[in-house]
PDB file of N, CA and C in Angstrom:
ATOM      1  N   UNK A   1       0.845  -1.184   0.000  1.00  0.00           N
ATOM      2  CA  UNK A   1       0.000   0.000   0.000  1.00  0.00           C
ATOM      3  C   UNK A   1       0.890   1.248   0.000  1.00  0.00           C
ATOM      4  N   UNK A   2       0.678   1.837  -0.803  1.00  0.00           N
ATOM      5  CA  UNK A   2       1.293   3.337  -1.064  1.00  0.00           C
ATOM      6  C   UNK A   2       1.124   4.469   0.445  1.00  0.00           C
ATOM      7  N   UNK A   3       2.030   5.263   0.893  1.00  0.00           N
ATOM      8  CA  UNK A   3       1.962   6.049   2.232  1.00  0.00           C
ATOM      9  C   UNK A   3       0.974   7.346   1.358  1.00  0.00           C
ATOM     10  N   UNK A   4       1.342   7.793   0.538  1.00  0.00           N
ATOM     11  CA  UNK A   4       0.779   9.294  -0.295  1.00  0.00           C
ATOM     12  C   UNK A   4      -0.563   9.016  -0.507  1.00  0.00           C
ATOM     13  N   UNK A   5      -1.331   9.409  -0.004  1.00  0.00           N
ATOM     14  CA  UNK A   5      -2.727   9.380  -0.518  1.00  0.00           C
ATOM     15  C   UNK A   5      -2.690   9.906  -2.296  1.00  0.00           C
ATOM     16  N   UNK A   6      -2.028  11.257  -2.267  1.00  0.00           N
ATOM     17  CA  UNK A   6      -2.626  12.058  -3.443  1.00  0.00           C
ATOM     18  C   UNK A   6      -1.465  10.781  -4.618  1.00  0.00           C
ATOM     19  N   UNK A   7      -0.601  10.722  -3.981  1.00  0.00           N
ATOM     20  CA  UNK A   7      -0.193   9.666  -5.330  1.00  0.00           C
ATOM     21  C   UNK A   7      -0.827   8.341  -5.669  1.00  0.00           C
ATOM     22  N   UNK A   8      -1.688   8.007  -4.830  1.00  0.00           N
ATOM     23  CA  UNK A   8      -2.672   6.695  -4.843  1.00  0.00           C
ATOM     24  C   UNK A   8      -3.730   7.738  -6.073  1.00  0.00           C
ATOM     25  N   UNK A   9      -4.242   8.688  -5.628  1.00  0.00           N
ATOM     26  CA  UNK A   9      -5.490   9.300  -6.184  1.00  0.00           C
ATOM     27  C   UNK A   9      -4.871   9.408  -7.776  1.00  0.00           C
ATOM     28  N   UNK A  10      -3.894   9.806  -7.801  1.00  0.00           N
ATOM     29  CA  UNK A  10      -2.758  10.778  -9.193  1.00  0.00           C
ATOM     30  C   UNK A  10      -3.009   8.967 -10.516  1.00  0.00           C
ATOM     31  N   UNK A  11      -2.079   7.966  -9.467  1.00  0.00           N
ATOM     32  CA  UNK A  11      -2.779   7.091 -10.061  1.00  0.00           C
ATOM     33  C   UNK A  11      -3.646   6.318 -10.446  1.00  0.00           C
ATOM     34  N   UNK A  12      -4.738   6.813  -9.290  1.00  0.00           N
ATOM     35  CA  UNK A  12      -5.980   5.953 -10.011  1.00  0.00           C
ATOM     36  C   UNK A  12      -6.471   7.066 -11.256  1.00  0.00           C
ATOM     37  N   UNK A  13      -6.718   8.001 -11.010  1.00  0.00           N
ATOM     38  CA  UNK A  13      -6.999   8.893 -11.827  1.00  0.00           C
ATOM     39  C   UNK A  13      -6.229   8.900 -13.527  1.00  0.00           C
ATOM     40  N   UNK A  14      -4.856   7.969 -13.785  1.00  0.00           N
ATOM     41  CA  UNK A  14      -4.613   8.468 -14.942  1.00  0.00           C
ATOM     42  C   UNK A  14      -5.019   7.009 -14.975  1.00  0.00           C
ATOM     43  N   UNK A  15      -4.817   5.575 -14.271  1.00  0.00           N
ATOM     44  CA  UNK A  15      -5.611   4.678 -14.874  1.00  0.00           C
ATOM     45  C   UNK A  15      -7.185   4.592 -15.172  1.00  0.00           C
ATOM     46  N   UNK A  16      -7.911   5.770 -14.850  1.00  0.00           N
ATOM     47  CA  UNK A  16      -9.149   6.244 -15.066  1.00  0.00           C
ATOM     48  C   UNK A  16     -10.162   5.281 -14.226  1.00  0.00           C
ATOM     49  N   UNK A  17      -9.589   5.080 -12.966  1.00  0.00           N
ATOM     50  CA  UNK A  17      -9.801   4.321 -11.611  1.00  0.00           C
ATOM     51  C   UNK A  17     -10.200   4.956 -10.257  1.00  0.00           C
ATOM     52  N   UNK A  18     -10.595   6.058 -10.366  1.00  0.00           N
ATOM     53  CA  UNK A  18     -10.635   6.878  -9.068  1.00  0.00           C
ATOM     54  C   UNK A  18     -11.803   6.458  -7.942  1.00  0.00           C
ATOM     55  N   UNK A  19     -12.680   5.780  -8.190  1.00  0.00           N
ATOM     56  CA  UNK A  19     -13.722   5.110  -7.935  1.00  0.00           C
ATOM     57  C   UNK A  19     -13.271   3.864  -6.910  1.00  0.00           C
ATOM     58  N   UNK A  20     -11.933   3.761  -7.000  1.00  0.00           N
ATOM     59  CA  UNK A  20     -11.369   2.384  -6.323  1.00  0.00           C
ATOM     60  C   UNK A  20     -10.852   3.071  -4.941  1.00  0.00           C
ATOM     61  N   UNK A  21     -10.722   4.564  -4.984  1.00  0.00           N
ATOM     62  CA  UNK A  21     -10.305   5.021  -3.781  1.00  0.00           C
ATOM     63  C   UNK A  21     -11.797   5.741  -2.727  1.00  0.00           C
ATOM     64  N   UNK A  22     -13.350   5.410  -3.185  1.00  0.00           N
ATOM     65  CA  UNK A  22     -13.973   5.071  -2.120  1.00  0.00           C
ATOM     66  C   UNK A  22     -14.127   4.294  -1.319  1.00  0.00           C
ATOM     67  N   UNK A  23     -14.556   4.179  -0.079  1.00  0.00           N
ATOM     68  CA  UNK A  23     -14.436   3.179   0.715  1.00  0.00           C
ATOM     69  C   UNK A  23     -15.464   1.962   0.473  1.00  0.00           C
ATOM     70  N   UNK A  24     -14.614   1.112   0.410  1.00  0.00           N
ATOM     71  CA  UNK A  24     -15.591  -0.001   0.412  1.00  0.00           C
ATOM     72  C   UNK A  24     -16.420  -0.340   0.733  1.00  0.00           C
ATOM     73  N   UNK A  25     -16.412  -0.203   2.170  1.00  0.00           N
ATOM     74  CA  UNK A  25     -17.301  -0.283   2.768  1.00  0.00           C
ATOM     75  C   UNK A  25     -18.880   0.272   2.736  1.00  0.00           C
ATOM     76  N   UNK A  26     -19.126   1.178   1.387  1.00  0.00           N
ATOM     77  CA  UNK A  26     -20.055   1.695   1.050  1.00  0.00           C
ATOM     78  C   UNK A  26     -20.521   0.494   0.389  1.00  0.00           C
ATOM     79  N   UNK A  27     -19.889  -0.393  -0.189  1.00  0.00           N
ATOM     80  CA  UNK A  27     -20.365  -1.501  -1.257  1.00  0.00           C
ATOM     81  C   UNK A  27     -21.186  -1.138  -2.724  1.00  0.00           C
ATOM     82  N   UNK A  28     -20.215  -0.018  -3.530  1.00  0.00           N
ATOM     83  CA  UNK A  28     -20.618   0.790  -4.398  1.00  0.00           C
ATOM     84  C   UNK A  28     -21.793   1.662  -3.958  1.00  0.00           C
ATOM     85  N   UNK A  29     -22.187   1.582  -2.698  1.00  0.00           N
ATOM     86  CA  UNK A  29     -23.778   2.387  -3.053  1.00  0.00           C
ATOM     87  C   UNK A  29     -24.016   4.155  -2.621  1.00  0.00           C
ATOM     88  N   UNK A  30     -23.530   4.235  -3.975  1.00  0.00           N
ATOM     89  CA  UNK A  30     -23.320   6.023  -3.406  1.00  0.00           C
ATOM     90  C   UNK A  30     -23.288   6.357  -5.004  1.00  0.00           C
ATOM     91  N   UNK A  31     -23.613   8.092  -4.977  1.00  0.00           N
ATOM     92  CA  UNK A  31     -23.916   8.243  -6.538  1.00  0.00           C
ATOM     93  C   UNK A  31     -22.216   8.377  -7.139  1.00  0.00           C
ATOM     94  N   UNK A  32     -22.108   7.945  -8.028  1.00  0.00           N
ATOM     95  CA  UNK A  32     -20.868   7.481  -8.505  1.00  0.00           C
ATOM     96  C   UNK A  32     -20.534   9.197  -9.267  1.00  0.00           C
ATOM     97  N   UNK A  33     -21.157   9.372 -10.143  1.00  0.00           N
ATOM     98  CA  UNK A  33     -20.694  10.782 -10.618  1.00  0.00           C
ATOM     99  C   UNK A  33     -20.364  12.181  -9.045  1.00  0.00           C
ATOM    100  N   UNK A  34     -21.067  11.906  -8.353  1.00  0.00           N
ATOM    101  CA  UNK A  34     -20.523  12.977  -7.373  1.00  0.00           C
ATOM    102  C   UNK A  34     -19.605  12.226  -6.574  1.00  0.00           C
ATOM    103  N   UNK A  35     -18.941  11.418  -6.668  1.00  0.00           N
ATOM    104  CA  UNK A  35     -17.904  10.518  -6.082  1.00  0.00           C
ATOM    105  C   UNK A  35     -16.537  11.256  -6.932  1.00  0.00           C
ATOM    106  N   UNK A  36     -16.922  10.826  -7.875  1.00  0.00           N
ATOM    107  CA  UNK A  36     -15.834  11.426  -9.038  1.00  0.00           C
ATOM    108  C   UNK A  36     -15.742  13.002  -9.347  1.00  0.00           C
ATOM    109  N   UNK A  37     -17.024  14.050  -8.671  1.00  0.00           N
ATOM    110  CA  UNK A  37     -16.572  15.051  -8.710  1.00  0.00           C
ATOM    111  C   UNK A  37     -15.437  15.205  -7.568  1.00  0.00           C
ATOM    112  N   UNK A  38     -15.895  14.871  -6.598  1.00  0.00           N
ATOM    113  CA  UNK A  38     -15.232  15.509  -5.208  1.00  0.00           C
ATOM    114  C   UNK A  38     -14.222  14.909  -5.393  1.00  0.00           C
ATOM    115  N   UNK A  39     -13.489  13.672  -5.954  1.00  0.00           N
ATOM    116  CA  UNK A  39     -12.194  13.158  -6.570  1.00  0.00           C
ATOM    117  C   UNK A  39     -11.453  14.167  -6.734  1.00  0.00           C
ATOM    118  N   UNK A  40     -12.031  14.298  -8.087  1.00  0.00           N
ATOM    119  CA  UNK A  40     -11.424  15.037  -9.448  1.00  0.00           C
ATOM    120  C   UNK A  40     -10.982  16.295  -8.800  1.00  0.00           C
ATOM    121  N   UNK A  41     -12.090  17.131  -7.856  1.00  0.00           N
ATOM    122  CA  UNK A  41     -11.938  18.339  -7.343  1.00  0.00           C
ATOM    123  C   UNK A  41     -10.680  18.314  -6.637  1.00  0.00           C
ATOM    124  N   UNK A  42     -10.564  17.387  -5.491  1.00  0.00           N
ATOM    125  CA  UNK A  42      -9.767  17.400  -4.477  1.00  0.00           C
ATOM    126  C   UNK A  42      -7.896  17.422  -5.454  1.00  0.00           C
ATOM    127  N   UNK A  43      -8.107  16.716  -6.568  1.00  0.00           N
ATOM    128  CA  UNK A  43      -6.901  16.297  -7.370  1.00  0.00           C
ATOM    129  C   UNK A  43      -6.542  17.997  -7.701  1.00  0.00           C
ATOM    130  N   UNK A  44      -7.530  18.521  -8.088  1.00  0.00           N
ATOM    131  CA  UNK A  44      -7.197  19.634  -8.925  1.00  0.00           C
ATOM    132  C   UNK A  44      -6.479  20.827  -7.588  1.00  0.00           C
ATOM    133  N   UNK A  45      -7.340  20.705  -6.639  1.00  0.00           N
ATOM    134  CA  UNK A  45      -6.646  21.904  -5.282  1.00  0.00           C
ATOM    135  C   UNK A  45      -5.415  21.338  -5.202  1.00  0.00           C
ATOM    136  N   UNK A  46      -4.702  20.163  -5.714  1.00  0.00           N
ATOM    137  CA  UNK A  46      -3.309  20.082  -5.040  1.00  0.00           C
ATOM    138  C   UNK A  46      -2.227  19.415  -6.560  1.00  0.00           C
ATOM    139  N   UNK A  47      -2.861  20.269  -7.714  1.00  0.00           N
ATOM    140  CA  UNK A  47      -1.806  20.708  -8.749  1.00  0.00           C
ATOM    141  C   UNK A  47      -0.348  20.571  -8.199  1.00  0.00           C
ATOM    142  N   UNK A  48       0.719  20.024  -8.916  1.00  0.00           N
ATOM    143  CA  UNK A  48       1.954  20.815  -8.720  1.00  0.00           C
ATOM    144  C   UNK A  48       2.144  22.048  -8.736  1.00  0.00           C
ATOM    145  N   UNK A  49       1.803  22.526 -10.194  1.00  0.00           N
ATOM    146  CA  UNK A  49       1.860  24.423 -10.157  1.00  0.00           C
ATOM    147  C   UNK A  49       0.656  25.045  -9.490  1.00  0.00           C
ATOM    148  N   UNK A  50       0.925  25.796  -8.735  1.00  0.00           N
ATOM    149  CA  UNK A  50      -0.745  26.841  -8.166  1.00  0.00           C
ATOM    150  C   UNK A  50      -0.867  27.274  -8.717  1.00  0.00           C
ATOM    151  N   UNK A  51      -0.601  27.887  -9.429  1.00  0.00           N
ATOM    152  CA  UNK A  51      -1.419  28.400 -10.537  1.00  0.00           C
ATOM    153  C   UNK A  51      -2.552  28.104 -10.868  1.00  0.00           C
ATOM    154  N   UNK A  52      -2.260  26.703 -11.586  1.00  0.00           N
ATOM    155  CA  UNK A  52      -3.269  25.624 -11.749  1.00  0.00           C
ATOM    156  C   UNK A  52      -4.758  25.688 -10.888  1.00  0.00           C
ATOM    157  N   UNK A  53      -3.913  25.476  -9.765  1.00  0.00           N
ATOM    158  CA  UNK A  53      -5.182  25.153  -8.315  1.00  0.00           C
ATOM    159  C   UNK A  53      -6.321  26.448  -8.671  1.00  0.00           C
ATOM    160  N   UNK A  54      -7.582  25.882  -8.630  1.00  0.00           N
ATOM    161  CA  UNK A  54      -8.719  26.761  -8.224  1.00  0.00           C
ATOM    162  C   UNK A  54      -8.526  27.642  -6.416  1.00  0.00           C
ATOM    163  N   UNK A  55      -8.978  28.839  -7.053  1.00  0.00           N
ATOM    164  CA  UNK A  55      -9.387  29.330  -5.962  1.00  0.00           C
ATOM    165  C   UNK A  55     -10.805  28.591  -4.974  1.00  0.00           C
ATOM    166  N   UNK A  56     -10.576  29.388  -4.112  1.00  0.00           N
ATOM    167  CA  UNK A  56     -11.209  29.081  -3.419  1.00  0.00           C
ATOM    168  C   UNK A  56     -12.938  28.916  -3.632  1.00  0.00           C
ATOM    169  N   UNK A  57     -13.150  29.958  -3.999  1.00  0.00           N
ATOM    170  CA  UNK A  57     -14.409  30.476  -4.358  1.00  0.00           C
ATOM    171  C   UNK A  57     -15.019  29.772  -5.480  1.00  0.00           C
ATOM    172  N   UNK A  58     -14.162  29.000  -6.260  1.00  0.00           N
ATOM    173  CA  UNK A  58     -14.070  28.604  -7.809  1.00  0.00           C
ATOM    174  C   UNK A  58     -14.960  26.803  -7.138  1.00  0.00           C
ATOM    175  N   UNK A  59     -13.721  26.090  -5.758  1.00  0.00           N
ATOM    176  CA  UNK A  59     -13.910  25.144  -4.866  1.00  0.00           C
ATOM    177  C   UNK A  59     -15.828  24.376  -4.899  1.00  0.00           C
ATOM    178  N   UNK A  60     -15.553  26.227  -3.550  1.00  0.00           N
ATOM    179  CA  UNK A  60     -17.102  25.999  -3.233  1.00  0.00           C
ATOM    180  C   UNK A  60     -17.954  26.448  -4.353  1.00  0.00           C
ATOM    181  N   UNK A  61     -17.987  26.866  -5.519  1.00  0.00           N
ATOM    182  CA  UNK A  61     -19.050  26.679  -6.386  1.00  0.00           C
ATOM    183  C   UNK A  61     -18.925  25.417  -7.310  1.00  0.00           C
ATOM    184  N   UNK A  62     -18.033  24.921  -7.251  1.00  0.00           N
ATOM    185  CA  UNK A  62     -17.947  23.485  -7.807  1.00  0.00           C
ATOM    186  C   UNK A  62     -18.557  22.692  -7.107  1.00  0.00           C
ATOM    187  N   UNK A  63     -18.324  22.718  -5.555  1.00  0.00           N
ATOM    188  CA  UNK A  63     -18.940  21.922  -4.271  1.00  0.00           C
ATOM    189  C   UNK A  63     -20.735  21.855  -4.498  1.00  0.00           C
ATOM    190  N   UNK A  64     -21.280  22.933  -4.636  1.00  0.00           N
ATOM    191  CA  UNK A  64     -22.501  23.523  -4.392  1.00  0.00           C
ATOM    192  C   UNK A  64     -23.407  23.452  -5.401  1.00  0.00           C
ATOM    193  N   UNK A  65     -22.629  23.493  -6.721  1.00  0.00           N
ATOM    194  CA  UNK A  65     -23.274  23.773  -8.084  1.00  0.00           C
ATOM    195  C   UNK A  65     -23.349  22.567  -8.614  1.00  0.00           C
ATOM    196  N   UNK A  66     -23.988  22.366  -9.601  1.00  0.00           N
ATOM    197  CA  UNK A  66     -23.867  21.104 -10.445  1.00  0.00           C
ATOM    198  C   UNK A  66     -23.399  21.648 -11.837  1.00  0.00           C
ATOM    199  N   UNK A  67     -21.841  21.360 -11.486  1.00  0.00           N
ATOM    200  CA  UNK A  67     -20.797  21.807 -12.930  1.00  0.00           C
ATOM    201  C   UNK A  67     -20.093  20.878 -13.081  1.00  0.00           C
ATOM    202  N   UNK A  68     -20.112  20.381 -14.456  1.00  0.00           N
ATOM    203  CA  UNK A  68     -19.513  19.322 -15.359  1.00  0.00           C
ATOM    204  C   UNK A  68     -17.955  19.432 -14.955  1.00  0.00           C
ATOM    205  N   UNK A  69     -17.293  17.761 -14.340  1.00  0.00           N
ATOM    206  CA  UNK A  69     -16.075  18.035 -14.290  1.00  0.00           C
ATOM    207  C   UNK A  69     -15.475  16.922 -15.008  1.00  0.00           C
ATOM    208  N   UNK A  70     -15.900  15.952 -16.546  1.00  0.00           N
ATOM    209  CA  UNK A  70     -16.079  15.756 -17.278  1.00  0.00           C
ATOM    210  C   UNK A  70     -14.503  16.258 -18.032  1.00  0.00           C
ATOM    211  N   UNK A  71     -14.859  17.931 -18.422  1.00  0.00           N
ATOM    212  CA  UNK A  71     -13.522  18.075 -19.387  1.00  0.00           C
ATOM    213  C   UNK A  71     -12.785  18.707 -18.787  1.00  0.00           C
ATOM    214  N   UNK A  72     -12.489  18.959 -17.074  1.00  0.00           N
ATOM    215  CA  UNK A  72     -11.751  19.298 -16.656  1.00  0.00           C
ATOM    216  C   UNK A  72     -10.172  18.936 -16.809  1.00  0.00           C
ATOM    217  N   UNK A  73      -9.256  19.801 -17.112  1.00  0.00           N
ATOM    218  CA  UNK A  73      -7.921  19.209 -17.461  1.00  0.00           C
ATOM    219  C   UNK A  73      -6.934  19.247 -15.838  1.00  0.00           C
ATOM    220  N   UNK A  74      -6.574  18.235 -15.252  1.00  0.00           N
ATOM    221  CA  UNK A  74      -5.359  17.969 -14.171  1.00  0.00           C
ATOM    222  C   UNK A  74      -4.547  17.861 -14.488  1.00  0.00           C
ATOM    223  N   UNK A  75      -3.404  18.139 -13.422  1.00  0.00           N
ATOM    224  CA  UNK A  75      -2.060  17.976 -13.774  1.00  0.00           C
ATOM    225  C   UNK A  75      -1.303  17.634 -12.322  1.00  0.00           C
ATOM    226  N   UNK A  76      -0.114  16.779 -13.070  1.00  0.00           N
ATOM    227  CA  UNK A  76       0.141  15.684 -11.410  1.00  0.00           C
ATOM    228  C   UNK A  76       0.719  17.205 -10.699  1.00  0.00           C
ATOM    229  N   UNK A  77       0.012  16.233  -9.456  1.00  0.00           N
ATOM    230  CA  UNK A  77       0.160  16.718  -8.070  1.00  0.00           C
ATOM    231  C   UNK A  77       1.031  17.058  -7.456  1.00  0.00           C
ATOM    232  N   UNK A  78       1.464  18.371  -6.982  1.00  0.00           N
ATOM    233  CA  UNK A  78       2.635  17.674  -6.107  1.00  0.00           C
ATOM    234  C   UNK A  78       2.950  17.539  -5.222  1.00  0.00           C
ATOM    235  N   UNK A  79       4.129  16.236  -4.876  1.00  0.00           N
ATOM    236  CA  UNK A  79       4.191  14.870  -3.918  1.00  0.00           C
ATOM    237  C   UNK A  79       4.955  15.754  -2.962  1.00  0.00           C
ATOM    238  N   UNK A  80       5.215  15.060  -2.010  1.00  0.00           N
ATOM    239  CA  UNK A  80       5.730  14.900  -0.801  1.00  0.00           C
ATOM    240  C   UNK A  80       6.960  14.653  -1.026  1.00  0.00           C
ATOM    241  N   UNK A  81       7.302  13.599  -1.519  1.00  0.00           N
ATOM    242  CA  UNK A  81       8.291  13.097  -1.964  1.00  0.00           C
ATOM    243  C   UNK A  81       9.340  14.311  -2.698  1.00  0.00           C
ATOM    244  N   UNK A  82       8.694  14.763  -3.381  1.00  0.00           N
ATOM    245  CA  UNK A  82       9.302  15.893  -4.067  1.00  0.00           C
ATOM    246  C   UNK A  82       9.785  17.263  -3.243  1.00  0.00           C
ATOM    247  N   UNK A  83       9.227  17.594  -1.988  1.00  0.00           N
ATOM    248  CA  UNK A  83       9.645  18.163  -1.303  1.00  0.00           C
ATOM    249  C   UNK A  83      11.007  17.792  -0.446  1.00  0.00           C
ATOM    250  N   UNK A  84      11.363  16.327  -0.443  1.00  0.00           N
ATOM    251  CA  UNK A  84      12.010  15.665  -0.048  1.00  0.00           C
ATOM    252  C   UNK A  84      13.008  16.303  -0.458  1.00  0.00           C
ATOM    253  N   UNK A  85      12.972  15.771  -1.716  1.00  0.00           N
ATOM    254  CA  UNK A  85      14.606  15.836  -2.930  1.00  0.00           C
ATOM    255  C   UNK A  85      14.931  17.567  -2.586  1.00  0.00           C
ATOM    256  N   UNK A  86      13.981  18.216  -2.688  1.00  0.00           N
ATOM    257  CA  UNK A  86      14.303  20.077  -2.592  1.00  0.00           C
ATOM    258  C   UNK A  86      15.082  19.874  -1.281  1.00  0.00           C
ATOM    259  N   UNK A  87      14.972  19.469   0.013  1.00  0.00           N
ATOM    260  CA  UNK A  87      15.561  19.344   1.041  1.00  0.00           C
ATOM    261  C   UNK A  87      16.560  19.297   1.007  1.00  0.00           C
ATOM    262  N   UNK A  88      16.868  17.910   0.187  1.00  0.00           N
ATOM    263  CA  UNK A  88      17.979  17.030   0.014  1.00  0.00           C
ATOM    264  C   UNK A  88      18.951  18.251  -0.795  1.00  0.00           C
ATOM    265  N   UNK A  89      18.570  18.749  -1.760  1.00  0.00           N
ATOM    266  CA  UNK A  89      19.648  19.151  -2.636  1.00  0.00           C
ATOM    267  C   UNK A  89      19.806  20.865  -1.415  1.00  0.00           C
ATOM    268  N   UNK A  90      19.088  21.258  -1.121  1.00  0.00           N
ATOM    269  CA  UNK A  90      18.807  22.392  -0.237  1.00  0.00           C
ATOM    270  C   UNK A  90      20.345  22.508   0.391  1.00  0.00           C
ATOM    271  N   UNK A  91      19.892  21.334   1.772  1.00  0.00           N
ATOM    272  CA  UNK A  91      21.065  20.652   2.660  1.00  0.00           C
ATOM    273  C   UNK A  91      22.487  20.405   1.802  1.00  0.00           C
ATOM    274  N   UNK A  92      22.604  19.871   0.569  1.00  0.00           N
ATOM    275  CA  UNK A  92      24.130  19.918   0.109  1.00  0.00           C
ATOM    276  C   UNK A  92      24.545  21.167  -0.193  1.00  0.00           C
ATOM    277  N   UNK A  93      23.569  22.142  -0.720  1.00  0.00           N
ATOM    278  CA  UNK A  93      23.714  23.536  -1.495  1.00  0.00           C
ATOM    279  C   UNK A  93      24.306  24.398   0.002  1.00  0.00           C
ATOM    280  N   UNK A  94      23.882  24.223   1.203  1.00  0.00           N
ATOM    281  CA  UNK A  94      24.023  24.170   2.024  1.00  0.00           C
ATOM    282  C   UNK A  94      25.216  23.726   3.194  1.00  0.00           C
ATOM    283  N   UNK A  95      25.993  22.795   2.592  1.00  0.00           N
ATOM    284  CA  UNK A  95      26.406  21.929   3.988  1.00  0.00           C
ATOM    285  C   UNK A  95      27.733  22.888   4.659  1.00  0.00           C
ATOM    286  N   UNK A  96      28.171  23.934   4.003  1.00  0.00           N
ATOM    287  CA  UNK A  96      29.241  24.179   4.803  1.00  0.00           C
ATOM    288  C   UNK A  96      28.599  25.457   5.653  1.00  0.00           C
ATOM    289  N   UNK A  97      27.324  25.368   5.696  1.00  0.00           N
ATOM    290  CA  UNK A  97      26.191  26.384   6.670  1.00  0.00           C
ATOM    291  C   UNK A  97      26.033  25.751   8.093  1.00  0.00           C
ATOM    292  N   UNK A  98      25.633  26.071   9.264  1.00  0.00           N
ATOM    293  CA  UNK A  98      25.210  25.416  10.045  1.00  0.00           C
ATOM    294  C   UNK A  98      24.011  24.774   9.752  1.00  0.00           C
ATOM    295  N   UNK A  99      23.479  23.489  10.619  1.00  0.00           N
ATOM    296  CA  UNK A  99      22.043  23.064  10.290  1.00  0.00           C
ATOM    297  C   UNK A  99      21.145  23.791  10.520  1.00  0.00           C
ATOM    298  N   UNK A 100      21.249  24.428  11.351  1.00  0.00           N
ATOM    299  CA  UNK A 100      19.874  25.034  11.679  1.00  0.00           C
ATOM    300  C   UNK A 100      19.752  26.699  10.790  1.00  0.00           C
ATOM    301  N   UNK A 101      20.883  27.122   9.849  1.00  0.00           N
ATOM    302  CA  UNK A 101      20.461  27.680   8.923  1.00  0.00           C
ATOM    303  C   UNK A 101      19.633  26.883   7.778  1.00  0.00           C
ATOM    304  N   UNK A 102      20.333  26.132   7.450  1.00  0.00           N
ATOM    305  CA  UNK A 102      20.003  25.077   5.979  1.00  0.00           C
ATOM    306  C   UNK A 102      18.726  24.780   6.337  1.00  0.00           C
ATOM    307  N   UNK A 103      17.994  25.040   7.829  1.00  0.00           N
ATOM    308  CA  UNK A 103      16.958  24.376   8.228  1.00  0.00           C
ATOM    309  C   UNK A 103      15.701  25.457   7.241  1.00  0.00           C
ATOM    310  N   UNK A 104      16.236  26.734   8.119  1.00  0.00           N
ATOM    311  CA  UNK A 104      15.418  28.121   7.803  1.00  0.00           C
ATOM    312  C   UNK A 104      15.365  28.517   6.406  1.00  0.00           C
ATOM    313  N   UNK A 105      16.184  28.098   5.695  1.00  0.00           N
ATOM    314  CA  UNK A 105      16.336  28.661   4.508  1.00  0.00           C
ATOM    315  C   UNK A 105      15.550  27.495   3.780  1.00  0.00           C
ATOM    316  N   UNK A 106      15.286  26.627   4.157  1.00  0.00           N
ATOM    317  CA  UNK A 106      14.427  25.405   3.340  1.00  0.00           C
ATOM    318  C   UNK A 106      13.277  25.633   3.356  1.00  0.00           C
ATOM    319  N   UNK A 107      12.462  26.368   4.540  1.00  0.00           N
ATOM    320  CA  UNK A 107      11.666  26.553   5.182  1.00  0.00           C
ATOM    321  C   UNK A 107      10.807  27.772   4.256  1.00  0.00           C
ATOM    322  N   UNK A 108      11.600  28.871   4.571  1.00  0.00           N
ATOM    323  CA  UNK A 108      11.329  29.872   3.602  1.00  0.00           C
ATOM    324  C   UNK A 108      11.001  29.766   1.883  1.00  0.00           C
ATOM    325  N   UNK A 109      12.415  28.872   1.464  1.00  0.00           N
ATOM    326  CA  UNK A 109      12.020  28.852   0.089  1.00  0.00           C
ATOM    327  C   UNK A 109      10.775  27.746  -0.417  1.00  0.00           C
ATOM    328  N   UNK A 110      10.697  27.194   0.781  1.00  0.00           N
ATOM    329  CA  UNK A 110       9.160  26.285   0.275  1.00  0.00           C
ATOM    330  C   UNK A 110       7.768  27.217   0.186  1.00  0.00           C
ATOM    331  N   UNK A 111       7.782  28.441   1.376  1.00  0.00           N
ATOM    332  CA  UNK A 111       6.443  29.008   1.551  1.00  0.00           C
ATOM    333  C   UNK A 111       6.667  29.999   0.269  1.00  0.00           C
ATOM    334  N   UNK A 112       8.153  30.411   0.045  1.00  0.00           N
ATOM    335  CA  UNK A 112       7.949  31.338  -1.350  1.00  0.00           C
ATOM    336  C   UNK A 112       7.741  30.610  -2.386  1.00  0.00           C
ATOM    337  N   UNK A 113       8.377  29.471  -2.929  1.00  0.00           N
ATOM    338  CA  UNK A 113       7.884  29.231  -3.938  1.00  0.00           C
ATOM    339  C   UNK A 113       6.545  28.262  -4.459  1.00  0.00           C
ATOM    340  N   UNK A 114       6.026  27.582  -3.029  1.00  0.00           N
ATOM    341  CA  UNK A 114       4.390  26.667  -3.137  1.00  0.00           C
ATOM    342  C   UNK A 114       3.910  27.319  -3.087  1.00  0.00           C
ATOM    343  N   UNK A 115       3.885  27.960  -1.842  1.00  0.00           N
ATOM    344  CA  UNK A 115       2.106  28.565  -1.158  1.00  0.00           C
ATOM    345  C   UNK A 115       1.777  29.772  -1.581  1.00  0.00           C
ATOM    346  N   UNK A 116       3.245  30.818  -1.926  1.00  0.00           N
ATOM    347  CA  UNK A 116       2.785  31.660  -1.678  1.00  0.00           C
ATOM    348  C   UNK A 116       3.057  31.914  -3.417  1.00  0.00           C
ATOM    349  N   UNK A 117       3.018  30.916  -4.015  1.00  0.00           N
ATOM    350  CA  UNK A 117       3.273  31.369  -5.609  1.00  0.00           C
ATOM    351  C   UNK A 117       1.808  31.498  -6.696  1.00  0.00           C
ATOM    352  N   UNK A 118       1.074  31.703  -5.507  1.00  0.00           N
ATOM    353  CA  UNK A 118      -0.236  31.953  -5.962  1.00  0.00           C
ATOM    354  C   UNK A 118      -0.921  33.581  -6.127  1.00  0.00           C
TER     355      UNK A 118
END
């Protein structure tokens, strides 16, 4: 079993499988198209580029409304994992720094260039 949720979702979604990540325990019985919106939705808030990502407002009228997400276009997610490697190369770019700079400066360039690149 995969630890990443969104990379479980990333792949059911390009095997056109997303339906396999409700719970079973429903025993299919739930409306399948609003299964696959709130999927699809959740895939799209966590784009690699923000850009990408819907606002907020964009969210809850998707949530609320009944809007076709059908020809919506995604794009992979990004992982955890990938924050990793930025660390990783961070810390060598880094090593003749103390740690607990290399710490701050990792720190920072994540909120400038994810969160706040919106």
């Amino acid at each position: 079993m995969n630890m990443f949720l969104q990379f479980q979702a990333w792949t059911a979604y390009q095997g056109n499988d997303l339906l396999k990540l409700v719970d079973p325990m429903l025993n299919m019985n739930f409306p399948e198209e609003e299964a696959l919106k709130f999927l699809k939705l959740g895939l799209l808030c966590v784009q690699e580029t923000a850009k990408f990502r819907p606002p907020m407002s964009e969210v809850l009228e998707r949530l609320t409304k009944d809007i076709d997400m059908i020809d919506v276009h995604i794009s992979k997610p990004g992982f955890v994992a990938d924050l990793r490697n930025i660390r990783i190369k961070q810390q060598n770019l880094n090593s003749s720094q103390e740690s607990s700079s290399a710490g701050a400066t990792f720190t920072s360039s994540i909120w400038s260039s994810v969160n706040l690149a919106r």
